[in-house]
PDB file of N, CA and C in Angstrom:
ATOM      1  N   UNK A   1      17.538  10.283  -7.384  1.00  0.00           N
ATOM      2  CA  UNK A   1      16.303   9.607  -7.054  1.00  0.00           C
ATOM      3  C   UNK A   1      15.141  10.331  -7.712  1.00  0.00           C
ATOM      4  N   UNK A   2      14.311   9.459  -8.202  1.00  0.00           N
ATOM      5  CA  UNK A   2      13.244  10.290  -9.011  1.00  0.00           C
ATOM      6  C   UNK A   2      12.073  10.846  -7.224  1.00  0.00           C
ATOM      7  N   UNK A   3      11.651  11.618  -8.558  1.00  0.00           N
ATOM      8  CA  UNK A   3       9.995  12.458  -7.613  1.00  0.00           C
ATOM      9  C   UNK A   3       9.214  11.287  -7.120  1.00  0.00           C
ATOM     10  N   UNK A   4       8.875  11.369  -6.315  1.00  0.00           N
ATOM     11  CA  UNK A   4       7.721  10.565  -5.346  1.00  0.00           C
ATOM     12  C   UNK A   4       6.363  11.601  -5.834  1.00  0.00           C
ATOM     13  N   UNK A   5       5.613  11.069  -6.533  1.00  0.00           N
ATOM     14  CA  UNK A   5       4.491  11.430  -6.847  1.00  0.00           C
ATOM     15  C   UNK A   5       3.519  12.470  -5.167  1.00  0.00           C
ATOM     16  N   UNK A   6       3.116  13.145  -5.135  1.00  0.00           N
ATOM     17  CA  UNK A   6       2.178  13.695  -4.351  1.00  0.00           C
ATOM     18  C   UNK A   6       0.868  13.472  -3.990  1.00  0.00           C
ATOM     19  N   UNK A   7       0.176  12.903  -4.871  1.00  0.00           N
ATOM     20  CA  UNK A   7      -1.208  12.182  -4.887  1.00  0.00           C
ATOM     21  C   UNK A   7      -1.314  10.871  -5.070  1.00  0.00           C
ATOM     22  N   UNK A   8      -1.432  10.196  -4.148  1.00  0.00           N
ATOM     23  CA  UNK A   8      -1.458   8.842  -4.614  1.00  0.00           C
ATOM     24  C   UNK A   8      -2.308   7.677  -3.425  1.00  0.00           C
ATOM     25  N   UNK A   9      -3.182   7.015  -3.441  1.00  0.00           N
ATOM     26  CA  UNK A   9      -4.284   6.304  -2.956  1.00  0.00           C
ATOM     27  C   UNK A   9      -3.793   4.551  -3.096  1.00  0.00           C
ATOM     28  N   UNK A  10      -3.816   4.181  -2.107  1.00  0.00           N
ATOM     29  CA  UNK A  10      -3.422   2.581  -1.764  1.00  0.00           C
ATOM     30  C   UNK A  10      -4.806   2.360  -0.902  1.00  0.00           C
ATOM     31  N   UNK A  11      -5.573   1.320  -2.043  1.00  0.00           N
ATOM     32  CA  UNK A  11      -6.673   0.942  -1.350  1.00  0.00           C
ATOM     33  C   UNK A  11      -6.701  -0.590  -0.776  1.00  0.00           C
ATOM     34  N   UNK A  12      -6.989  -0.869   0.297  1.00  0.00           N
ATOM     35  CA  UNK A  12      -7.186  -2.279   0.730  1.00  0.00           C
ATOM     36  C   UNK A  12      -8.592  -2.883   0.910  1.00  0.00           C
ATOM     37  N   UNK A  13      -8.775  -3.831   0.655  1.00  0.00           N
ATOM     38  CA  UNK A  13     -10.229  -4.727   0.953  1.00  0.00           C
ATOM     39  C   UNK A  13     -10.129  -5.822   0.793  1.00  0.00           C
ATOM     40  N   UNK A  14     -11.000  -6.155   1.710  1.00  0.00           N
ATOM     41  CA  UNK A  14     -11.318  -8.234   2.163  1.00  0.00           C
ATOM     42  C   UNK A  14     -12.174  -8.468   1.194  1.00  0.00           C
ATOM     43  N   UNK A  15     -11.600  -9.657   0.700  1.00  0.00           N
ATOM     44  CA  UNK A  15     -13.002 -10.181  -0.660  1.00  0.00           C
ATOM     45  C   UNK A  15     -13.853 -11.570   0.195  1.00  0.00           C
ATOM     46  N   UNK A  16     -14.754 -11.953  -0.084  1.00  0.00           N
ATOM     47  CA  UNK A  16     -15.834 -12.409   0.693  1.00  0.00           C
ATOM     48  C   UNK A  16     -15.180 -13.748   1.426  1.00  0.00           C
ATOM     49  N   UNK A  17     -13.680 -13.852   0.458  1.00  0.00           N
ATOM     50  CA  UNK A  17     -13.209 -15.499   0.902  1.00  0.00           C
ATOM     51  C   UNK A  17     -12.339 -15.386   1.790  1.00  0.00           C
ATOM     52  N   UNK A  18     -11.870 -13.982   2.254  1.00  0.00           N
ATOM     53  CA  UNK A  18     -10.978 -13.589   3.043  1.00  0.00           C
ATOM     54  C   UNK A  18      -9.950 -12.814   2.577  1.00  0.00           C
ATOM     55  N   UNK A  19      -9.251 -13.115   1.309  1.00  0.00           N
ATOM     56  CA  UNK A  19      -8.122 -12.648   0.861  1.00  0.00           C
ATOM     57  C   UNK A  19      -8.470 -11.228   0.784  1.00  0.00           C
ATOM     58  N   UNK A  20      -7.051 -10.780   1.027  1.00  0.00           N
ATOM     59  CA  UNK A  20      -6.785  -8.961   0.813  1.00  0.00           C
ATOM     60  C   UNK A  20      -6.300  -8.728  -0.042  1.00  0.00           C
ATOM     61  N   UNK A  21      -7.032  -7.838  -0.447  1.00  0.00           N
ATOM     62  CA  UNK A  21      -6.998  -6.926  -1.940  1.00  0.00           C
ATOM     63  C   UNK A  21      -6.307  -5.498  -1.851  1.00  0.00           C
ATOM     64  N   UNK A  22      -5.402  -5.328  -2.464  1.00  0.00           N
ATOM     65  CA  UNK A  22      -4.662  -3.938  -2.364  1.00  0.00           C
ATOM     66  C   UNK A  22      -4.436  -3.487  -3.732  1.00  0.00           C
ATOM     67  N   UNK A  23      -4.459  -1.626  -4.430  1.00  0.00           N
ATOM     68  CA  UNK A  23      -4.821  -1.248  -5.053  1.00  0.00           C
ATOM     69  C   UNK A  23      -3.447  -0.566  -4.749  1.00  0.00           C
ATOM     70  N   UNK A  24      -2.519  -0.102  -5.665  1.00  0.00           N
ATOM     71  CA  UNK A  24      -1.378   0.874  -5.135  1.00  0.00           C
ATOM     72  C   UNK A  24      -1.109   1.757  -6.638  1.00  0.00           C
ATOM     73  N   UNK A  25      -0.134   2.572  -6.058  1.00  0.00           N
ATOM     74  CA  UNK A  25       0.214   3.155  -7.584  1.00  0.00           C
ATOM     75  C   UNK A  25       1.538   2.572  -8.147  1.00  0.00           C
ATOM     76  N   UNK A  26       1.907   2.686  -9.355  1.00  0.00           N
ATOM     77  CA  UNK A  26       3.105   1.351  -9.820  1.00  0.00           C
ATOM     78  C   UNK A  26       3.352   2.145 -10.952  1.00  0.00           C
ATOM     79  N   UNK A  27       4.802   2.957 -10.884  1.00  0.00           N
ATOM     80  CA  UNK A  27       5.156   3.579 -11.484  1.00  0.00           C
ATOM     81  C   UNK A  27       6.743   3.239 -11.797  1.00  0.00           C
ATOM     82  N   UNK A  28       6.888   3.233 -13.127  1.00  0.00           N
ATOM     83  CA  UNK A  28       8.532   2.634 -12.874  1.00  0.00           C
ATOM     84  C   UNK A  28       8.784   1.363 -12.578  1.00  0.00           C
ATOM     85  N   UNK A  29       8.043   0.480 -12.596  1.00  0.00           N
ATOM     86  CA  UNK A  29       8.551  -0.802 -12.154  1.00  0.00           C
ATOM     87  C   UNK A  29       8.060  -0.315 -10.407  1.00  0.00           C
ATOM     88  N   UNK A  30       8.188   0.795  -9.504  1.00  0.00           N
ATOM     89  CA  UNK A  30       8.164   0.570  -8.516  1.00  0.00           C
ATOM     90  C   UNK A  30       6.752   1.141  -7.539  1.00  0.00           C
ATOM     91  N   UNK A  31       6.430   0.380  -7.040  1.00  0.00           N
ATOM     92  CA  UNK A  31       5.081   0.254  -6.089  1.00  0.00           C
ATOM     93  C   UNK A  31       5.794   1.187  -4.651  1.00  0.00           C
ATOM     94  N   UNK A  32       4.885   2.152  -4.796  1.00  0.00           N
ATOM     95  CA  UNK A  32       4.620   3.344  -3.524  1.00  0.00           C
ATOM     96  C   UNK A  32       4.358   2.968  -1.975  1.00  0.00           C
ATOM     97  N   UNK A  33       4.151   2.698  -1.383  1.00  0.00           N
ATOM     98  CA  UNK A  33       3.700   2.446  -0.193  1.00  0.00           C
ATOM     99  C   UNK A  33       4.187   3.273   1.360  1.00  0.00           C
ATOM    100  N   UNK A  34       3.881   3.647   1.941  1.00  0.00           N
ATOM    101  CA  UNK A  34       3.924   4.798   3.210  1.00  0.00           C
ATOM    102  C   UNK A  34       3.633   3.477   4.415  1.00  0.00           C
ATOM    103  N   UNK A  35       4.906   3.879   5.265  1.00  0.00           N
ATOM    104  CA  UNK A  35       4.699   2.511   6.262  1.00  0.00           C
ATOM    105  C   UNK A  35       3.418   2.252   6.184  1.00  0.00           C
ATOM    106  N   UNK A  36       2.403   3.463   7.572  1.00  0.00           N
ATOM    107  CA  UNK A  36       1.494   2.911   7.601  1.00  0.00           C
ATOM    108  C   UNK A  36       0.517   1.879   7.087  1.00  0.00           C
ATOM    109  N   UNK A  37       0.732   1.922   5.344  1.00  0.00           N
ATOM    110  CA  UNK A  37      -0.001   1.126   4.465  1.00  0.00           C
ATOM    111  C   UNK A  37       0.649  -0.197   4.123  1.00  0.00           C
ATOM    112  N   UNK A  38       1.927  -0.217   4.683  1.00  0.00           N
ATOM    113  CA  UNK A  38       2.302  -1.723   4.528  1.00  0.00           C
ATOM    114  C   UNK A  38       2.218  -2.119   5.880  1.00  0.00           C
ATOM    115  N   UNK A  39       2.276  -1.459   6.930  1.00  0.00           N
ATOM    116  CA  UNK A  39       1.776  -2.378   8.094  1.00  0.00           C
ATOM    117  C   UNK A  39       0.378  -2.883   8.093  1.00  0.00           C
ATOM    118  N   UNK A  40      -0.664  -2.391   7.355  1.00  0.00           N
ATOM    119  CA  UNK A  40      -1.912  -2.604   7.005  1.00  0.00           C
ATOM    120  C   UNK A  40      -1.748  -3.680   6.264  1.00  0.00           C
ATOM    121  N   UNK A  41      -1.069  -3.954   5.217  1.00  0.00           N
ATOM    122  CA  UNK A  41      -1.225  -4.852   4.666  1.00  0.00           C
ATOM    123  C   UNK A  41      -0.581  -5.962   5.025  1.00  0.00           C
ATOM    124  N   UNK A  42       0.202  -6.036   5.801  1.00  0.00           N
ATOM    125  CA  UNK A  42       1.015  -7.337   6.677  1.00  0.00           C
ATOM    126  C   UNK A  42       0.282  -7.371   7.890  1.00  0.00           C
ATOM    127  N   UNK A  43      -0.568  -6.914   8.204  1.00  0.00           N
ATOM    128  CA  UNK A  43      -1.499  -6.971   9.573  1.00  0.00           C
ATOM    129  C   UNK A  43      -0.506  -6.826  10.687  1.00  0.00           C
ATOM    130  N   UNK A  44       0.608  -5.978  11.253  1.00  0.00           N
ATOM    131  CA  UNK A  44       1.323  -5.965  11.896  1.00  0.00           C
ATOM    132  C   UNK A  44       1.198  -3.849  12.424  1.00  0.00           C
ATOM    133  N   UNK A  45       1.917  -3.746  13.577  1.00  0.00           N
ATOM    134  CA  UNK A  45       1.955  -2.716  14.022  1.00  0.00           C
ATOM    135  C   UNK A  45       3.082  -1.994  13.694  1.00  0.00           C
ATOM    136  N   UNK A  46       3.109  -0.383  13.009  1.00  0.00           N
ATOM    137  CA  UNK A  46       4.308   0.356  13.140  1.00  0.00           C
ATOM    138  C   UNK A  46       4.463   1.155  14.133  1.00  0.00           C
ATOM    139  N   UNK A  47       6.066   0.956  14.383  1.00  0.00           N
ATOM    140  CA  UNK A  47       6.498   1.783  15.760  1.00  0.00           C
ATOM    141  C   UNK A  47       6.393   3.236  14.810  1.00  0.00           C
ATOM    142  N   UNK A  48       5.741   3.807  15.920  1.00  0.00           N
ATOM    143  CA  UNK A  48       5.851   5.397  16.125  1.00  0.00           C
ATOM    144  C   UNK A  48       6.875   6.635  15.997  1.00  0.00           C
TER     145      UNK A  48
END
């Protein structure tokens, strides 16, 4: 399995029409994400 990068910023924001905007890092063909930040982006809660 490759390295999981160490620094890396997933930004989200509402654009004025509603839609959500997400900013991730995309390396390899593959997009990073840390639960927390995909429960953010599915508007849903992660268990603990």
């Amino acid at each position: 399995m490759k390295d999981i990068p160490k620094d890396y910023e997933i930004l989200l924001y509402r654009s004025q029409d509603g839609d959500v905007k997400i900013d991730v890092l995309a390396q390899s063909d593959t997009l990073w994400l840390t639960q927390k930040r995909m429960g953010e982006l599915f508007a849903v809660q992660v268990p603990r």
